[in-house]
C-alpha atoms as a PDB file:
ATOM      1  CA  UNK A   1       2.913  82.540  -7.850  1.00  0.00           C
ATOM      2  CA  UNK A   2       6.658  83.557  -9.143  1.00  0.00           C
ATOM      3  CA  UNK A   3       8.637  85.914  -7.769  1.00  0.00           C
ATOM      4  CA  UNK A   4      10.648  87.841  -9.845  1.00  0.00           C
ATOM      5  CA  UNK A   5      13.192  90.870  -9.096  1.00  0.00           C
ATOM      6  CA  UNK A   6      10.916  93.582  -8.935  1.00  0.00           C
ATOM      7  CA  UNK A   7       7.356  91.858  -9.324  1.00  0.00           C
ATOM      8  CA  UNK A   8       5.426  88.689  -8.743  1.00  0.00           C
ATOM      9  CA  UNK A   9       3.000  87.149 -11.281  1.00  0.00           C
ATOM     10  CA  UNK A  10       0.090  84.634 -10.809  1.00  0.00           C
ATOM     11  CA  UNK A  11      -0.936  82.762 -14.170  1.00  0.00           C
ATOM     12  CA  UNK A  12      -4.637  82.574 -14.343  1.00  0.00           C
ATOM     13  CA  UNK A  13      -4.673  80.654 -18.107  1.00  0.00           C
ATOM     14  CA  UNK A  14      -1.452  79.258 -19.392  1.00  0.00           C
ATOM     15  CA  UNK A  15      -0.584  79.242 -22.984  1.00  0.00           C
ATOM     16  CA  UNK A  16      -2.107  75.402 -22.963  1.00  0.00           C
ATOM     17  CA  UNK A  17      -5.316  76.869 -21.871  1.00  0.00           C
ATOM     18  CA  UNK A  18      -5.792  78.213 -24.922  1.00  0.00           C
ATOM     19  CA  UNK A  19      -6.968  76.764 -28.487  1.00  0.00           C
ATOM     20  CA  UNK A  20      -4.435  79.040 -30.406  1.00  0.00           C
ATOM     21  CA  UNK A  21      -0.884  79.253 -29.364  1.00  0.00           C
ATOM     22  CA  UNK A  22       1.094  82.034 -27.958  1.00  0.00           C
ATOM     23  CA  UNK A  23      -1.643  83.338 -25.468  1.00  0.00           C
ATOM     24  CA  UNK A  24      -1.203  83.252 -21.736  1.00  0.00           C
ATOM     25  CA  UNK A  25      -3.201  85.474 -19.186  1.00  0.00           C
ATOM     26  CA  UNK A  26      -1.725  86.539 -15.686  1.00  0.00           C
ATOM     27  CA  UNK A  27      -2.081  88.529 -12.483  1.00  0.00           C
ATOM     28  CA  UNK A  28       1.358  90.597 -11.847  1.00  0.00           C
ATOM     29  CA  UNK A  29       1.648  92.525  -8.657  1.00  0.00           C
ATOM     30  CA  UNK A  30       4.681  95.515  -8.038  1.00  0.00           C
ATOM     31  CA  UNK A  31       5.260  95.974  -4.323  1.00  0.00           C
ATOM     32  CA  UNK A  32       5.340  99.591  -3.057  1.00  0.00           C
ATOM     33  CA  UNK A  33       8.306 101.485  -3.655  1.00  0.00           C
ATOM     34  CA  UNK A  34       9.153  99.100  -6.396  1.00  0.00           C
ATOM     35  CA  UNK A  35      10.351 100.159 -10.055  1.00  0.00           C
ATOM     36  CA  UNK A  36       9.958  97.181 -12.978  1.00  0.00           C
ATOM     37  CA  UNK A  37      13.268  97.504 -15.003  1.00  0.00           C
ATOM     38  CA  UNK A  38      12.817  98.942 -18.740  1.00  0.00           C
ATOM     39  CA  UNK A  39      12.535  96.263 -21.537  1.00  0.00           C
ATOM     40  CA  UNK A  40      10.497  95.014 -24.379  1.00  0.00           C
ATOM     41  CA  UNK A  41       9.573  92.256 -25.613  1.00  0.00           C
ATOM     42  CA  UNK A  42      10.847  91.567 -29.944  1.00  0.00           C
ATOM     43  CA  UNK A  43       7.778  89.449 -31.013  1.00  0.00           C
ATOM     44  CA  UNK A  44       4.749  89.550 -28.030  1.00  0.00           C
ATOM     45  CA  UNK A  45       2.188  92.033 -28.020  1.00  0.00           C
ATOM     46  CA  UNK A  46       0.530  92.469 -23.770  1.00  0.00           C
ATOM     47  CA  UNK A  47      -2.456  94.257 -22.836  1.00  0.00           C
ATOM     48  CA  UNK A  48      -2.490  95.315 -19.565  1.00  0.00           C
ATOM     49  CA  UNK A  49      -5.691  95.970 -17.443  1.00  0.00           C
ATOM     50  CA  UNK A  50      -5.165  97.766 -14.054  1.00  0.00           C
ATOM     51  CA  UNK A  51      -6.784  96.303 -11.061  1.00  0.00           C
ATOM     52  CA  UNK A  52      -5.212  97.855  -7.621  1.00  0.00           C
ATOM     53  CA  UNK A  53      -3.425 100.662  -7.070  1.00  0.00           C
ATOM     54  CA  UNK A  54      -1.642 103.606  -8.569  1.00  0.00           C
ATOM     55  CA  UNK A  55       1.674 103.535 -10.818  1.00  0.00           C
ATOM     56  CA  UNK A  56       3.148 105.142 -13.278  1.00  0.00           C
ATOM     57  CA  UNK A  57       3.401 103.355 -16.441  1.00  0.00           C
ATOM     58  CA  UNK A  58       5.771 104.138 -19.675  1.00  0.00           C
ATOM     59  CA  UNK A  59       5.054 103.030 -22.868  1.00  0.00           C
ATOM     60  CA  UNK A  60       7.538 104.765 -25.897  1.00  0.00           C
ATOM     61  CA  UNK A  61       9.042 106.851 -23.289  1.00  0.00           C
ATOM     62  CA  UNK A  62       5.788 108.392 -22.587  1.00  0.00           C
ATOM     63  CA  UNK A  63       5.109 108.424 -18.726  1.00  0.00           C
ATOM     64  CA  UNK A  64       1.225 107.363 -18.043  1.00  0.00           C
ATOM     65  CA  UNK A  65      -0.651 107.447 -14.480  1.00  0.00           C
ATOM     66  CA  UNK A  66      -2.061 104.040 -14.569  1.00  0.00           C
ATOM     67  CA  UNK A  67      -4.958 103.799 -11.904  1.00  0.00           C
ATOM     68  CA  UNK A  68      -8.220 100.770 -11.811  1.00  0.00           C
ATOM     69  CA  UNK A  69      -9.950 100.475 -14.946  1.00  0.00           C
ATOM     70  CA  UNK A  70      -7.117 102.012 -17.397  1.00  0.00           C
ATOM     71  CA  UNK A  71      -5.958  99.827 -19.748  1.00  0.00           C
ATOM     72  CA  UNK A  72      -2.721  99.939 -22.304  1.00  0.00           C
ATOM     73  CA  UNK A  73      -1.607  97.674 -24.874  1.00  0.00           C
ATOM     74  CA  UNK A  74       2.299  97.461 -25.876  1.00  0.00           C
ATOM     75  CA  UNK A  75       3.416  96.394 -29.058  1.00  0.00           C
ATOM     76  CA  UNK A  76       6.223  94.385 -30.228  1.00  0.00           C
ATOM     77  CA  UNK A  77       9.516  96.447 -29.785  1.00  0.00           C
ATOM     78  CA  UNK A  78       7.483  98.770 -27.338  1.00  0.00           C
ATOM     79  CA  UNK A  79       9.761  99.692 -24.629  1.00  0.00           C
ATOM     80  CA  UNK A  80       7.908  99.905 -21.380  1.00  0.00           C
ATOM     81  CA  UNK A  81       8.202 100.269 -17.079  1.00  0.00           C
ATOM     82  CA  UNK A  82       6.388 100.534 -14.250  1.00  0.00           C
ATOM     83  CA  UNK A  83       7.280 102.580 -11.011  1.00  0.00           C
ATOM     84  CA  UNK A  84       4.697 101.793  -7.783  1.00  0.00           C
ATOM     85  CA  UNK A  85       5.772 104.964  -5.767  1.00  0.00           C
ATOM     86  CA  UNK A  86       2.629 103.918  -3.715  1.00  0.00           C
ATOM     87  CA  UNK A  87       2.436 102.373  -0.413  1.00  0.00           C
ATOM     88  CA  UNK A  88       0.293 100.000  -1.421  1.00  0.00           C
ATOM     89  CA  UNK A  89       0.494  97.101  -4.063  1.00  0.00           C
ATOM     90  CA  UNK A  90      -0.375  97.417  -7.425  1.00  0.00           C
ATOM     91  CA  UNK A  91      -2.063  94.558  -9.254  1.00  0.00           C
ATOM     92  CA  UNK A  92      -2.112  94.649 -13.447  1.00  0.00           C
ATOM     93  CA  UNK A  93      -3.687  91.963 -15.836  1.00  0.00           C
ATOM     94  CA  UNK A  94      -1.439  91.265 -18.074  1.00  0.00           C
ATOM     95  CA  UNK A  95      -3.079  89.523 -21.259  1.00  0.00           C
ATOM     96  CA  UNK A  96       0.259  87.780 -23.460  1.00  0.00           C
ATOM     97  CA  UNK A  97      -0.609  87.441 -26.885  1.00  0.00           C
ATOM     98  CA  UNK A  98       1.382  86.359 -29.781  1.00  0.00           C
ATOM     99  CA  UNK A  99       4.398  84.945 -27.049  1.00  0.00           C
ATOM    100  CA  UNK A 100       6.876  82.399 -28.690  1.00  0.00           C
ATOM    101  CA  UNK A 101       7.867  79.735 -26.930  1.00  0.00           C
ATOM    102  CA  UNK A 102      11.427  81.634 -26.131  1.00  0.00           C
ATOM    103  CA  UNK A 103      11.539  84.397 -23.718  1.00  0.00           C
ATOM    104  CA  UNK A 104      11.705  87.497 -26.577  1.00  0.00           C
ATOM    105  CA  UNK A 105      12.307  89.970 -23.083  1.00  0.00           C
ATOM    106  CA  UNK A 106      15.189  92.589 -23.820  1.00  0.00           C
ATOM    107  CA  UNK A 107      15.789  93.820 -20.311  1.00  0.00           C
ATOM    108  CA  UNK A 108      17.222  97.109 -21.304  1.00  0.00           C
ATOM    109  CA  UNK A 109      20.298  99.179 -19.118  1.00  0.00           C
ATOM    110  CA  UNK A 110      19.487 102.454 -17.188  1.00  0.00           C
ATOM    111  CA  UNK A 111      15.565 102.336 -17.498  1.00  0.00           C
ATOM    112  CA  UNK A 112      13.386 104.342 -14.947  1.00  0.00           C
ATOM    113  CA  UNK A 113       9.700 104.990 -15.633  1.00  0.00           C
END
């Protein structure tokens, strides 16, 4: 598991796992209370599956209760967030497809979900 700022992930299939390159499949988890900065991502496309929890997600400045079973997909140059107001964690597959070796994250200034 990594730790990051505002979020851990878990990689369940790296981008080796896969025949084609640029894939990479992962558990991330937002602690309660927790807002994931703003950014996007210049060439990756991710499709995110919710598994725990309630958050709100936005995608295009477009504010989305995410909740088990939804599912979003963000495209290259999408800005998106997540906010956990919850006191519980919330738990996302995130499915990475099309990621270049080079981070391609724009962490962007002033972002709340």
């Amino acid at each position: 598991t990594v730790h990051e700022e505002d979020y851990s992930k878990e990689i369940i299939f790296s981008t080796d796992d896969f025949e084609e390159e640029g894939h990479l499949l992962q558990v991330v988890t937002v602690p309660p209370m927790t807002k994931q900065r703003l950014h996007l991502h210049r060439e990756q496309t991710e499709v995110f599956y919710i598994l725990e929890g309630v958050a709100v997600i936005q995608i295009r400045a477009q504010d989305y209760v995410a909740r088990p079973g939804d599912a979003f997909i963000c495209d290259p140059g999408d800005t998106h967030s997540l906010w956990n107001q919850s006191d519980e964690d919330f738990k996302v597959v995130v499915f990475k497809i099309n990621k270049p070796e080079e981070d391609d994250t724009d962490w962007l200034e002033g972002g709340e979900p």
